[in-house]
C-alpha atoms as a PDB file:
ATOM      1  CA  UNK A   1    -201.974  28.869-147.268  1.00  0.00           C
ATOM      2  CA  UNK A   2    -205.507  29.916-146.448  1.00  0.00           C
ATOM      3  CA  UNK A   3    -206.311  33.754-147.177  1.00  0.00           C
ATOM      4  CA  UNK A   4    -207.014  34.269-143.396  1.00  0.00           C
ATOM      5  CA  UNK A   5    -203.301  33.607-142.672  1.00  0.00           C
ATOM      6  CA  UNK A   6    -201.548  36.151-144.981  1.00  0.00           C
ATOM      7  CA  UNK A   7    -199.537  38.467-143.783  1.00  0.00           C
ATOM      8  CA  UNK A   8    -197.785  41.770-144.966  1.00  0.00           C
ATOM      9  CA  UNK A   9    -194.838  39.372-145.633  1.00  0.00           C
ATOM     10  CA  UNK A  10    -196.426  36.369-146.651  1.00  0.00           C
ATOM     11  CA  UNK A  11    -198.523  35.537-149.586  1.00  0.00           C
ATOM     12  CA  UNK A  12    -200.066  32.705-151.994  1.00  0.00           C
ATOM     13  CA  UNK A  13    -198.566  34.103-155.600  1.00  0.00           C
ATOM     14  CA  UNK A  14    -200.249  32.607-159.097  1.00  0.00           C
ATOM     15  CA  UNK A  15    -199.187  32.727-162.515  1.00  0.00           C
ATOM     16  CA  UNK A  16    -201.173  35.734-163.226  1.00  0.00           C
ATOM     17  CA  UNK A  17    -199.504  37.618-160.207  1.00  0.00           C
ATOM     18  CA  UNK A  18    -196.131  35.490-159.890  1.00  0.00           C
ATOM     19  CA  UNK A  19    -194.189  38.929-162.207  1.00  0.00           C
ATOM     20  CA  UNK A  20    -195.586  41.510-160.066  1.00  0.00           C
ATOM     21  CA  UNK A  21    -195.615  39.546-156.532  1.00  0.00           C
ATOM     22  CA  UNK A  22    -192.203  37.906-157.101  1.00  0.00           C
ATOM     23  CA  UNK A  23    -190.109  38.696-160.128  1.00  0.00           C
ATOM     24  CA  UNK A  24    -190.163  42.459-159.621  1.00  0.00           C
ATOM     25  CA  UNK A  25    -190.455  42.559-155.867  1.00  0.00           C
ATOM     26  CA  UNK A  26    -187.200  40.493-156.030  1.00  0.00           C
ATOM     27  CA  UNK A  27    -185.554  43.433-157.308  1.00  0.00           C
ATOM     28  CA  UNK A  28    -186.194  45.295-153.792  1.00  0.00           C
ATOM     29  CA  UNK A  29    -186.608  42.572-151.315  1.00  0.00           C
ATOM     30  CA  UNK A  30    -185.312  38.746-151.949  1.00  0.00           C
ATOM     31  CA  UNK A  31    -188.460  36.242-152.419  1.00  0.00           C
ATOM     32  CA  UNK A  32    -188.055  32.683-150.871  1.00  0.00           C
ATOM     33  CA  UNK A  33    -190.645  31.044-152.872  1.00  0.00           C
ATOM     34  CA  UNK A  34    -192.452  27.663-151.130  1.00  0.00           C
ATOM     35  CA  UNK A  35    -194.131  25.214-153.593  1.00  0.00           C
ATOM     36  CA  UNK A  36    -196.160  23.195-151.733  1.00  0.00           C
ATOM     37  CA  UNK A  37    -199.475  21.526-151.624  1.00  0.00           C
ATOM     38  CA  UNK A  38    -202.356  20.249-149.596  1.00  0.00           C
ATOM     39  CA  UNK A  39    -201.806  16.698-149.414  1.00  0.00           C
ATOM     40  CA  UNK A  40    -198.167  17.141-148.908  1.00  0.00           C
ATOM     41  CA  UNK A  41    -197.422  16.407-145.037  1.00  0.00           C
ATOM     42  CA  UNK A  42    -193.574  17.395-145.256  1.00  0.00           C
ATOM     43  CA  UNK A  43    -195.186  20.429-146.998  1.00  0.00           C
ATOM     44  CA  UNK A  44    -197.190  20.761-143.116  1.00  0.00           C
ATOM     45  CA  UNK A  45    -193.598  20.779-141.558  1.00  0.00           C
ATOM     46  CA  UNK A  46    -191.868  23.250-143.549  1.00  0.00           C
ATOM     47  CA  UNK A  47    -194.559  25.931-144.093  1.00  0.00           C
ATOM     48  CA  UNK A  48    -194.982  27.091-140.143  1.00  0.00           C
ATOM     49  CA  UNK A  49    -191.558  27.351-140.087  1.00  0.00           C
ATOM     50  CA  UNK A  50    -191.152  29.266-143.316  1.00  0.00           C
ATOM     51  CA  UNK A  51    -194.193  31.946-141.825  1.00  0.00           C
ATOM     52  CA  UNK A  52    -192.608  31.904-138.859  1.00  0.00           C
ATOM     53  CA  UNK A  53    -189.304  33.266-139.782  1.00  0.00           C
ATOM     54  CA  UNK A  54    -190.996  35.509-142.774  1.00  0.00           C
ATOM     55  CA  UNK A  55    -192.639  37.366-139.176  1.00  0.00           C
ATOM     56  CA  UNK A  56    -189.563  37.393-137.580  1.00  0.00           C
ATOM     57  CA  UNK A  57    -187.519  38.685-139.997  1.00  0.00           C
ATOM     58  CA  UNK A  58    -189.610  41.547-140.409  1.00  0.00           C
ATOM     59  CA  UNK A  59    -189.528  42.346-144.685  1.00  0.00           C
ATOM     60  CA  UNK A  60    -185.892  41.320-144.927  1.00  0.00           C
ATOM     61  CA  UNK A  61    -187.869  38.524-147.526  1.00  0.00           C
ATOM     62  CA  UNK A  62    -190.879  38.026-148.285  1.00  0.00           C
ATOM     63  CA  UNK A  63    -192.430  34.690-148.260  1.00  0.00           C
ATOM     64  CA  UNK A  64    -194.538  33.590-151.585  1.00  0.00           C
ATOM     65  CA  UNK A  65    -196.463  30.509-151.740  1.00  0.00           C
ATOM     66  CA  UNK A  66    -197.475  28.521-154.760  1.00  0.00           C
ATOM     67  CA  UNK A  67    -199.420  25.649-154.476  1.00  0.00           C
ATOM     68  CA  UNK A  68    -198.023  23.143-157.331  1.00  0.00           C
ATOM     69  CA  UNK A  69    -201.876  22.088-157.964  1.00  0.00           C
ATOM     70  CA  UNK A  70    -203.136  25.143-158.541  1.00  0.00           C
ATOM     71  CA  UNK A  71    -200.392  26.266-160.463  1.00  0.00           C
ATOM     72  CA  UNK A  72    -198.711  23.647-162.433  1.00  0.00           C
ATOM     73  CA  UNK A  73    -197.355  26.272-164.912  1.00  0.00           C
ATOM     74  CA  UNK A  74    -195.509  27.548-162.573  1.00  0.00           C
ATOM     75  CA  UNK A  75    -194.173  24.923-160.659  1.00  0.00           C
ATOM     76  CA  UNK A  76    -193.028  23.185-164.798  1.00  0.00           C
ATOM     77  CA  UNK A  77    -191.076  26.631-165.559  1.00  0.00           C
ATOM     78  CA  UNK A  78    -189.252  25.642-161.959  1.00  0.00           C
ATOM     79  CA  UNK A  79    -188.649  21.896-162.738  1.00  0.00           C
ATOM     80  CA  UNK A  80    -190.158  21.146-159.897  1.00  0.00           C
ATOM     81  CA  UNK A  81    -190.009  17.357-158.915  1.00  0.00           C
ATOM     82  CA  UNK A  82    -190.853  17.109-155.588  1.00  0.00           C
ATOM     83  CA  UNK A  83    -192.207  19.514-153.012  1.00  0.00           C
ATOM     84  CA  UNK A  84    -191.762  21.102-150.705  1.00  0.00           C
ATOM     85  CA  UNK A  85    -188.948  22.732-152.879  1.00  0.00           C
ATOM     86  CA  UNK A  86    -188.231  26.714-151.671  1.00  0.00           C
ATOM     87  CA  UNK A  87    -186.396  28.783-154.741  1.00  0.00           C
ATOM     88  CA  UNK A  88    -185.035  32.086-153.049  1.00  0.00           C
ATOM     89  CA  UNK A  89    -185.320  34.958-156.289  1.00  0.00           C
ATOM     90  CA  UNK A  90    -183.159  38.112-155.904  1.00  0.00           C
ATOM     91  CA  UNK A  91    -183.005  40.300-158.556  1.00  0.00           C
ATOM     92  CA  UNK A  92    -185.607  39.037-160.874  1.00  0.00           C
ATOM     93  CA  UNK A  93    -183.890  35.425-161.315  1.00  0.00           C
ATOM     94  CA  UNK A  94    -183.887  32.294-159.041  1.00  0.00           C
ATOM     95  CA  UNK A  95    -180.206  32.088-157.365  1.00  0.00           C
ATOM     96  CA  UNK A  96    -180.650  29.673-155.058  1.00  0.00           C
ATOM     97  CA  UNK A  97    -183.254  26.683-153.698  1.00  0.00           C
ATOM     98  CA  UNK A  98    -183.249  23.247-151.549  1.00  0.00           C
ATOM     99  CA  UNK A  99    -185.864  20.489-151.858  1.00  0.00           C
ATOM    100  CA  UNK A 100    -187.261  18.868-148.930  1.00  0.00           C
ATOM    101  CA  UNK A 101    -187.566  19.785-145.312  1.00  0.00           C
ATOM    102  CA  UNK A 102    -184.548  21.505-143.025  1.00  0.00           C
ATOM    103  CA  UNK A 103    -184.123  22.507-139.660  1.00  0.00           C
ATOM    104  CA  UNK A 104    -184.800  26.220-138.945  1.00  0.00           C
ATOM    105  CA  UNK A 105    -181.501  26.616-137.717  1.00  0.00           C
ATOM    106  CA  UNK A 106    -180.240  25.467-141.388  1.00  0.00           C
ATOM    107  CA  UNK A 107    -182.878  27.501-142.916  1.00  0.00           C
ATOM    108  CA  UNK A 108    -181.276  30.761-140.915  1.00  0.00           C
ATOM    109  CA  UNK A 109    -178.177  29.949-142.126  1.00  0.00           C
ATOM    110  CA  UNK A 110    -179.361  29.844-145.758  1.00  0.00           C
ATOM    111  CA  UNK A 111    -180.435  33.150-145.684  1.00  0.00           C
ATOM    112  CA  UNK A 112    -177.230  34.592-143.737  1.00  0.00           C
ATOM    113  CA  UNK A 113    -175.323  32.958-146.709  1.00  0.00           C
ATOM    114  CA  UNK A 114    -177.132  35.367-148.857  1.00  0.00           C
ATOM    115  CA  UNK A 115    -176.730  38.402-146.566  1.00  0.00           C
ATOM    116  CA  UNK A 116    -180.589  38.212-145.705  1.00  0.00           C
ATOM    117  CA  UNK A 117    -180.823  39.155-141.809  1.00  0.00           C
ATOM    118  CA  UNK A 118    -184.090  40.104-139.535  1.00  0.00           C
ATOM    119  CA  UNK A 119    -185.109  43.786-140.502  1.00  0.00           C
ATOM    120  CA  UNK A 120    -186.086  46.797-138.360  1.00  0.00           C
ATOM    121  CA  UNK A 121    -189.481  47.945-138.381  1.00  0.00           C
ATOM    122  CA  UNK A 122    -189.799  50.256-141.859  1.00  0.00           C
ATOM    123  CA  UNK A 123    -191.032  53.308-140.498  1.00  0.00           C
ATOM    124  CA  UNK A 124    -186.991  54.567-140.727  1.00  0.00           C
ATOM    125  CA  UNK A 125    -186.970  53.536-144.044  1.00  0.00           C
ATOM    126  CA  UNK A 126    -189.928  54.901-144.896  1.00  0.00           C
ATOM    127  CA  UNK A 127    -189.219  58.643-143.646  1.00  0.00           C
ATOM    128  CA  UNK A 128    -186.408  58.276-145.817  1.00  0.00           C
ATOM    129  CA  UNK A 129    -187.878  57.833-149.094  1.00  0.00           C
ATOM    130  CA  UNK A 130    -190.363  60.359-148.418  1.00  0.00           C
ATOM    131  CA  UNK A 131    -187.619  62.702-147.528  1.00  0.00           C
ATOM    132  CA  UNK A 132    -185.564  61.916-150.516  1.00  0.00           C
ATOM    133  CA  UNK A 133    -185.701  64.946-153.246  1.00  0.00           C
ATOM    134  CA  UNK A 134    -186.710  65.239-156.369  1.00  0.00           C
ATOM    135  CA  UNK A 135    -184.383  65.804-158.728  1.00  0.00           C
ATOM    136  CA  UNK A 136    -183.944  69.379-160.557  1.00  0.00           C
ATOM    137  CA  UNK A 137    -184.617  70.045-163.542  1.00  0.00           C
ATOM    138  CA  UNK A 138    -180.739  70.983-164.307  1.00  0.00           C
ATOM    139  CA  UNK A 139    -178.264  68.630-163.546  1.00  0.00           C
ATOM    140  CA  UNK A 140    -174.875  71.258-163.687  1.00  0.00           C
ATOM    141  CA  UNK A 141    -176.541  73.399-161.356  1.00  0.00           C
ATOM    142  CA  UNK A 142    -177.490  70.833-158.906  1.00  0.00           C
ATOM    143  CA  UNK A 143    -173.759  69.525-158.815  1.00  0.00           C
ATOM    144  CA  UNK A 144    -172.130  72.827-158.197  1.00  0.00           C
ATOM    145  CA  UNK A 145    -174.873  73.409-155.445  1.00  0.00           C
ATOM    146  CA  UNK A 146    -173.602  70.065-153.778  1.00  0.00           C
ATOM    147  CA  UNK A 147    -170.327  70.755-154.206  1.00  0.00           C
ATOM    148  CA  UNK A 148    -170.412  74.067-152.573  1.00  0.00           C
ATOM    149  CA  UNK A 149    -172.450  72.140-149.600  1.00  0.00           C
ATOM    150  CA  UNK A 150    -170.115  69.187-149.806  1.00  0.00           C
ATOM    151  CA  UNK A 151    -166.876  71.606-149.465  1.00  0.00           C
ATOM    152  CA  UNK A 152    -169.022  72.889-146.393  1.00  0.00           C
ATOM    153  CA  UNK A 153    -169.846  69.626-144.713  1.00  0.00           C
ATOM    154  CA  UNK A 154    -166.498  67.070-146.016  1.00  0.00           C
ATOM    155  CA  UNK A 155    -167.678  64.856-143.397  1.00  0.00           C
ATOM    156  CA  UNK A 156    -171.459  64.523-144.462  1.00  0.00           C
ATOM    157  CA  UNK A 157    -171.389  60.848-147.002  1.00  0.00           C
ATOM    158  CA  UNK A 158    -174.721  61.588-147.453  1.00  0.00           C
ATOM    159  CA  UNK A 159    -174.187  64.996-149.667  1.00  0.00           C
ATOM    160  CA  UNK A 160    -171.309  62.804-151.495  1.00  0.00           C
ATOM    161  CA  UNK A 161    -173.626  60.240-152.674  1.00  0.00           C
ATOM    162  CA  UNK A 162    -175.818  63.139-153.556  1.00  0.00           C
ATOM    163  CA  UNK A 163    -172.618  64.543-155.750  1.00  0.00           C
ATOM    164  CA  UNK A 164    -172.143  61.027-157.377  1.00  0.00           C
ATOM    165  CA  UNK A 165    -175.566  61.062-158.435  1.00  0.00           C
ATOM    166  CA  UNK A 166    -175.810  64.411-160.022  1.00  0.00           C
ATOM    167  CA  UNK A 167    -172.547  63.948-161.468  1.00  0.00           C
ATOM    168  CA  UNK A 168    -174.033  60.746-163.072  1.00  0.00           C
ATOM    169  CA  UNK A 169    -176.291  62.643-164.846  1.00  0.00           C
ATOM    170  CA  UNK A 170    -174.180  64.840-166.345  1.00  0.00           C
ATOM    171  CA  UNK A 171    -171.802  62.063-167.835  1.00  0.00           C
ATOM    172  CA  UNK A 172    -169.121  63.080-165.370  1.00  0.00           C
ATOM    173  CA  UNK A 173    -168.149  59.440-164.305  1.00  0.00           C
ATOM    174  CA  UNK A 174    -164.771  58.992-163.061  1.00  0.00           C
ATOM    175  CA  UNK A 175    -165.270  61.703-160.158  1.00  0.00           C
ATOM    176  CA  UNK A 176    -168.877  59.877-159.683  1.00  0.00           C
ATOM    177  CA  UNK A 177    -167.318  56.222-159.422  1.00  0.00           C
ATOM    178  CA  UNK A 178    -164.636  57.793-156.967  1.00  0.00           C
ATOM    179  CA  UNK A 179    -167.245  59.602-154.606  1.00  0.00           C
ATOM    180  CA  UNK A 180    -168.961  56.062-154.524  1.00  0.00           C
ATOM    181  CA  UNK A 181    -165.894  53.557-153.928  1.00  0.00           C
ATOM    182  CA  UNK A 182    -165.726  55.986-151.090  1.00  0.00           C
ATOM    183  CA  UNK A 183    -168.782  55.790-149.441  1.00  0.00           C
ATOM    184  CA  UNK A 184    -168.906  53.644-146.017  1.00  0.00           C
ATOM    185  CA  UNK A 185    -170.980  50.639-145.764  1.00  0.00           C
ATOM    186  CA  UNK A 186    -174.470  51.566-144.791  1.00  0.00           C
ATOM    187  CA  UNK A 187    -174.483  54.199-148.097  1.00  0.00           C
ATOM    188  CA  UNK A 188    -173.054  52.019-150.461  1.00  0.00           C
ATOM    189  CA  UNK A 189    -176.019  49.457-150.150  1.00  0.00           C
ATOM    190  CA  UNK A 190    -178.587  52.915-150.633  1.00  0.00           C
ATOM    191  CA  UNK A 191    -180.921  52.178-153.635  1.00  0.00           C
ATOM    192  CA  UNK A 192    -179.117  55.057-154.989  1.00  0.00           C
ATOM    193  CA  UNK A 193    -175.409  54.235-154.406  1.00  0.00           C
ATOM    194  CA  UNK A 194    -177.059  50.807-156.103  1.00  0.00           C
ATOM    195  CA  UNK A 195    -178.577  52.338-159.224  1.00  0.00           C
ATOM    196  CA  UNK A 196    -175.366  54.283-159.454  1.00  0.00           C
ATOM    197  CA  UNK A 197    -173.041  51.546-159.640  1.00  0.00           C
ATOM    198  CA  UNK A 198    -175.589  50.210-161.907  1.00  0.00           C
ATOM    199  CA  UNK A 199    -175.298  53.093-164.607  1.00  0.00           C
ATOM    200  CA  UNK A 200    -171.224  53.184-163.911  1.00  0.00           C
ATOM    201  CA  UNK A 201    -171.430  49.220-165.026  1.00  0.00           C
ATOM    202  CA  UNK A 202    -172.701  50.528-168.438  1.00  0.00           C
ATOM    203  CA  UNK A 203    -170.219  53.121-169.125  1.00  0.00           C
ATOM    204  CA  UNK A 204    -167.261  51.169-167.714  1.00  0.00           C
ATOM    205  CA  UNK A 205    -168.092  48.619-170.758  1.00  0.00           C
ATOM    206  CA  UNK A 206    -167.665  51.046-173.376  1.00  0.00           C
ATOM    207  CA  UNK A 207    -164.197  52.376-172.232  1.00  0.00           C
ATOM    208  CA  UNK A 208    -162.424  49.958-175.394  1.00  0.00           C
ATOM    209  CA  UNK A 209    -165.648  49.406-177.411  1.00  0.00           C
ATOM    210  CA  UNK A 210    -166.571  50.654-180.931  1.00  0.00           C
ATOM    211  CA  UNK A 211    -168.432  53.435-181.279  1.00  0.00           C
ATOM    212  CA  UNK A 212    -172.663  52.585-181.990  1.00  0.00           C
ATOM    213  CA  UNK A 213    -172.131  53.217-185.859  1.00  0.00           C
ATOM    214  CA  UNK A 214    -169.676  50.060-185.993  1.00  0.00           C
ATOM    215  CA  UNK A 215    -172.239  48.345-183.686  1.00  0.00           C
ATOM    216  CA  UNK A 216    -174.981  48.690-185.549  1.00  0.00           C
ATOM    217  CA  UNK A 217    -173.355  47.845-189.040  1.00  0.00           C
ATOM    218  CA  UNK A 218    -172.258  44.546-186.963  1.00  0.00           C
ATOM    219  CA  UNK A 219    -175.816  43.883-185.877  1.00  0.00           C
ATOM    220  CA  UNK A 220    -177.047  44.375-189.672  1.00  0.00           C
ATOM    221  CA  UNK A 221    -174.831  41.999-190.843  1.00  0.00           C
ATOM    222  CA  UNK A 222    -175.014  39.455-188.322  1.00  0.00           C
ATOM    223  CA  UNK A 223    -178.656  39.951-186.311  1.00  0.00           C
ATOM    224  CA  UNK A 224    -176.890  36.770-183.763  1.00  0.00           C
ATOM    225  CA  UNK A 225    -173.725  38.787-183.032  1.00  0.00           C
ATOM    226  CA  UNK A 226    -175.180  39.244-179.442  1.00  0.00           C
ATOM    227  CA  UNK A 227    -172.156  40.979-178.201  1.00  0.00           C
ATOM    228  CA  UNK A 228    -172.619  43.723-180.324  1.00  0.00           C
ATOM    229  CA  UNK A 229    -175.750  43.542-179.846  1.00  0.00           C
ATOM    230  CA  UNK A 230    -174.792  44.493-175.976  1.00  0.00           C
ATOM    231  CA  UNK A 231    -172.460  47.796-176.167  1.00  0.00           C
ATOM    232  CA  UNK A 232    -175.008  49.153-178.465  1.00  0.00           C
ATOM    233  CA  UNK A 233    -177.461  48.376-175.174  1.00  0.00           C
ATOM    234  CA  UNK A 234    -174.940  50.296-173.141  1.00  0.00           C
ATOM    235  CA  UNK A 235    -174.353  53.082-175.841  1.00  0.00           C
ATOM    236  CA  UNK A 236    -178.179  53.424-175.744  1.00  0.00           C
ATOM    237  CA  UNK A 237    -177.814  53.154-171.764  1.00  0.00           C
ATOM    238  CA  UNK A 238    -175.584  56.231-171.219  1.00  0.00           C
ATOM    239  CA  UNK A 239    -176.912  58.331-173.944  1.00  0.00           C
ATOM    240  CA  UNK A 240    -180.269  57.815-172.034  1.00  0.00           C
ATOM    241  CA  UNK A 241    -182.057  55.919-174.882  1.00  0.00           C
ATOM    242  CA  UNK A 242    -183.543  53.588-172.530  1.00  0.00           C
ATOM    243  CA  UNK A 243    -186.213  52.044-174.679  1.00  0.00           C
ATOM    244  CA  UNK A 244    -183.350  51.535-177.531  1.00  0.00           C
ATOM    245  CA  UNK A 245    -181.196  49.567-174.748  1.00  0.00           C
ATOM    246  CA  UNK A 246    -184.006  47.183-173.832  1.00  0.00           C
ATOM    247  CA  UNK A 247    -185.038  46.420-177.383  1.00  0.00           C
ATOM    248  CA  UNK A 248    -181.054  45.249-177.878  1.00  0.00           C
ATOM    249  CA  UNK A 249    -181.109  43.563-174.471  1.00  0.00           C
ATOM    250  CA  UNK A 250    -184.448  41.960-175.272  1.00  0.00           C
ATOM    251  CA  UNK A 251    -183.504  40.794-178.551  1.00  0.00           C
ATOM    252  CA  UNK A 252    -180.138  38.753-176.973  1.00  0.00           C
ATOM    253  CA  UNK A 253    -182.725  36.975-174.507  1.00  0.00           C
ATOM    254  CA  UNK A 254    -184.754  35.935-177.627  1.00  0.00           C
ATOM    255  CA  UNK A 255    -181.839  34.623-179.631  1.00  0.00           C
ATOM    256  CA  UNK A 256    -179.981  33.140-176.249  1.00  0.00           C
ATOM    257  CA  UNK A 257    -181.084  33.764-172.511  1.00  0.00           C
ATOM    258  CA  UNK A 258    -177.948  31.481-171.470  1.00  0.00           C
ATOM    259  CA  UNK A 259    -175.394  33.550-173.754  1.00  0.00           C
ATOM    260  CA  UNK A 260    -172.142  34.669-172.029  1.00  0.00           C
ATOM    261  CA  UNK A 261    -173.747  32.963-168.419  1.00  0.00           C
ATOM    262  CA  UNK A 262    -176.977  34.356-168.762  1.00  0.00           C
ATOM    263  CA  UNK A 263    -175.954  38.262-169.730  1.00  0.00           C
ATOM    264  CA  UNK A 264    -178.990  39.094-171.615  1.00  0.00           C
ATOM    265  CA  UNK A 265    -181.198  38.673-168.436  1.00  0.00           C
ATOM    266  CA  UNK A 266    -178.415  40.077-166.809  1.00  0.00           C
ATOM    267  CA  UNK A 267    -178.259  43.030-168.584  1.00  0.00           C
ATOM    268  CA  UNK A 268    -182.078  43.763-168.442  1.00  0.00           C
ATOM    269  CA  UNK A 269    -181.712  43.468-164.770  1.00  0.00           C
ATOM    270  CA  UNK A 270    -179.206  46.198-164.467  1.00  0.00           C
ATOM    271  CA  UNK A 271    -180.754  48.037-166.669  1.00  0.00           C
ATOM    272  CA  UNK A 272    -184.318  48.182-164.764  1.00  0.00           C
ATOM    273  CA  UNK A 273    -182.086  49.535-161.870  1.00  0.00           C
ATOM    274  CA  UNK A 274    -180.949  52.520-163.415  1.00  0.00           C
ATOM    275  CA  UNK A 275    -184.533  53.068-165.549  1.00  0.00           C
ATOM    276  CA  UNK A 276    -187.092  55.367-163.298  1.00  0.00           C
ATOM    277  CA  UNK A 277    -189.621  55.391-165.657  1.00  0.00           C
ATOM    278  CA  UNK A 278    -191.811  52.673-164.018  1.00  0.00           C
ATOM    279  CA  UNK A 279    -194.084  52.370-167.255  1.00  0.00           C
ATOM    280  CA  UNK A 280    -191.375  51.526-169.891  1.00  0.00           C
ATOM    281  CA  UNK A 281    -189.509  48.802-166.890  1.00  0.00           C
ATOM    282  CA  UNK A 282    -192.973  47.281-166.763  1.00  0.00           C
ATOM    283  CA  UNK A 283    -193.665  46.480-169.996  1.00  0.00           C
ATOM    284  CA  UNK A 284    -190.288  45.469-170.483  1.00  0.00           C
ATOM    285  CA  UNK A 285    -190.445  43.068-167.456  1.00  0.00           C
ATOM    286  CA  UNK A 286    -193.414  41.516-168.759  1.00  0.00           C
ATOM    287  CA  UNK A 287    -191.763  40.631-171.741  1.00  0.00           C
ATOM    288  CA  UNK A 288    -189.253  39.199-169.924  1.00  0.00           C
ATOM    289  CA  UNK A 289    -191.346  37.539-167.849  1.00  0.00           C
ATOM    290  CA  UNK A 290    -193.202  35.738-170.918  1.00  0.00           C
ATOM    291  CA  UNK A 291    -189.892  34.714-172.603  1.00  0.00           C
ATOM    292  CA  UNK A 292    -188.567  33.073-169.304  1.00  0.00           C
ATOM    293  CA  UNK A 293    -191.600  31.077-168.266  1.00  0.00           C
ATOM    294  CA  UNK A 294    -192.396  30.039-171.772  1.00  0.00           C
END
């Protein structure tokens, strides 16, 4: 894809760009991913039609490009064998692909099987975030001042995912998983409700385990005893040791990215949604990054 022909939704992505442009956009917007090249004339066929539908759809996905010439690391860390090949990434990892060239009607119904559909212009979204608050600085008082609006408005969802939040924060999590089972359908899929479920993940999974004493003594003993190795990652997760969590989480993906079906990527992945310091999921991601493609 020439530069004159990208779009807001459309873009040529390299190895030096490919974490930014890809693996952490995929964790707000899924990435269909076309490797292609110049020579290829199937590649001629399915490119228009990929554009075409990235316009359409309006930022429900983005479209990245990756000539295999240019980027043969790339296109080796995909096992690519023949092109065009299109990888849709959603969350940070690849969960889905076809090789070849398809119809567009089959190439709309691959992204309705993963809940991709044409988007609204932003601008809604938009106002949103910008209208979103910022946090207090103390959590108990911020619940009881949404419970006292909550009790006043019992029809408003929006001041119950509020409550859910807040209550988050200050460890309160079976009233916070309740006030988020609850929530209809177009609050459940907020970033919020999201990172929410997210944190509740981590403290559901230490409802039976050991405490992080016996964790750590089982880590020391055996440095490979990777489940251990992941409730002291959640400990650290709901204690708010964030760093601590993704050095545990980090260290399964060194010893065994497919472990358990591929929980130590996983795990990172879940953890970047609940982490807002944007720094410290960064770095992290990087790392990541480097162990996957390597």
């Amino acid at each position: 894809m020439s530069p004159e022909h990208a779009t807001p939704h459309v873009f040529d992505a390299t190895a030096d760009s490919f974490e930014a442009q890809v693996l952490d956009r995929s964790l707000q917007v899924p990435v269909l991913v076309d490797f292609w090249a110049e020579w290829c004339g199937p590649c001629k066929t399915l490119g228009p039609i990929l554009e075409k539908l990235a316009a359409e759809y309006n930022g429900a996905f983005v479209l990245a490009k990756i000539d295999v010439d240019r980027e043969q690391q790339l296109a080796g860390a995909f096992q690519i064998r023949s092109i065009p090949t299109v990888i849709l990434v959603k969350d940070g990892q690849p969960v889905d692909g076809f090789p070849g060239v398809v119809p567009e009607g089959q190439l709309r119904e691959f992204l309705a099987g993963h809940g991709i559909a044409p988007a609204d212009a932003p601008a809604d979204a938009e106002a949103d975030a910008e209208a979103e608050p910022v946090a207090p600085a103390d959590p108990h008082a911020e619940v009881q001042r949404l419970r006292r609006e909550s009790e006043a408005a019992p029809d408003d969802d929006g001041l119950k995912l509020d409550l859910a939040v807040a209550l988050l924060a200050t460890g309160v999590t079976d009233e916070a998983g309740r006030l988020l089972d609850a929530l209809p359908a177009n609050l459940a899929t907020d970033d919020r409700a999201l990172r929410a479920h997210a944190a509740l993940g981590f403290a559901a999974l230490l409802r039976d385990a050991p405490q992080a004493p016996v964790l750590e003594a089982a880590i020391a003993s055996d440095p490979g005893d990777l489940r251990a190795r992941h409730l002291l990652g959640a400990h650290h997760m709901v204690a708010g040791r964030h760093e601590a969590a993704l050095k545990e989480f980090m260290e399964m993906l060194r010893h065994d990215r497919g472990f358990d079906n591929g929980l130590p990527r996983k795990a990172l992945i879940e953890a970047f949604r609940v982490i807002d310091d944007g720094d410290l999921v960064s770095r992290y991601r990087r790392q990541m990054s480097s162990l996957l493609l390597s």
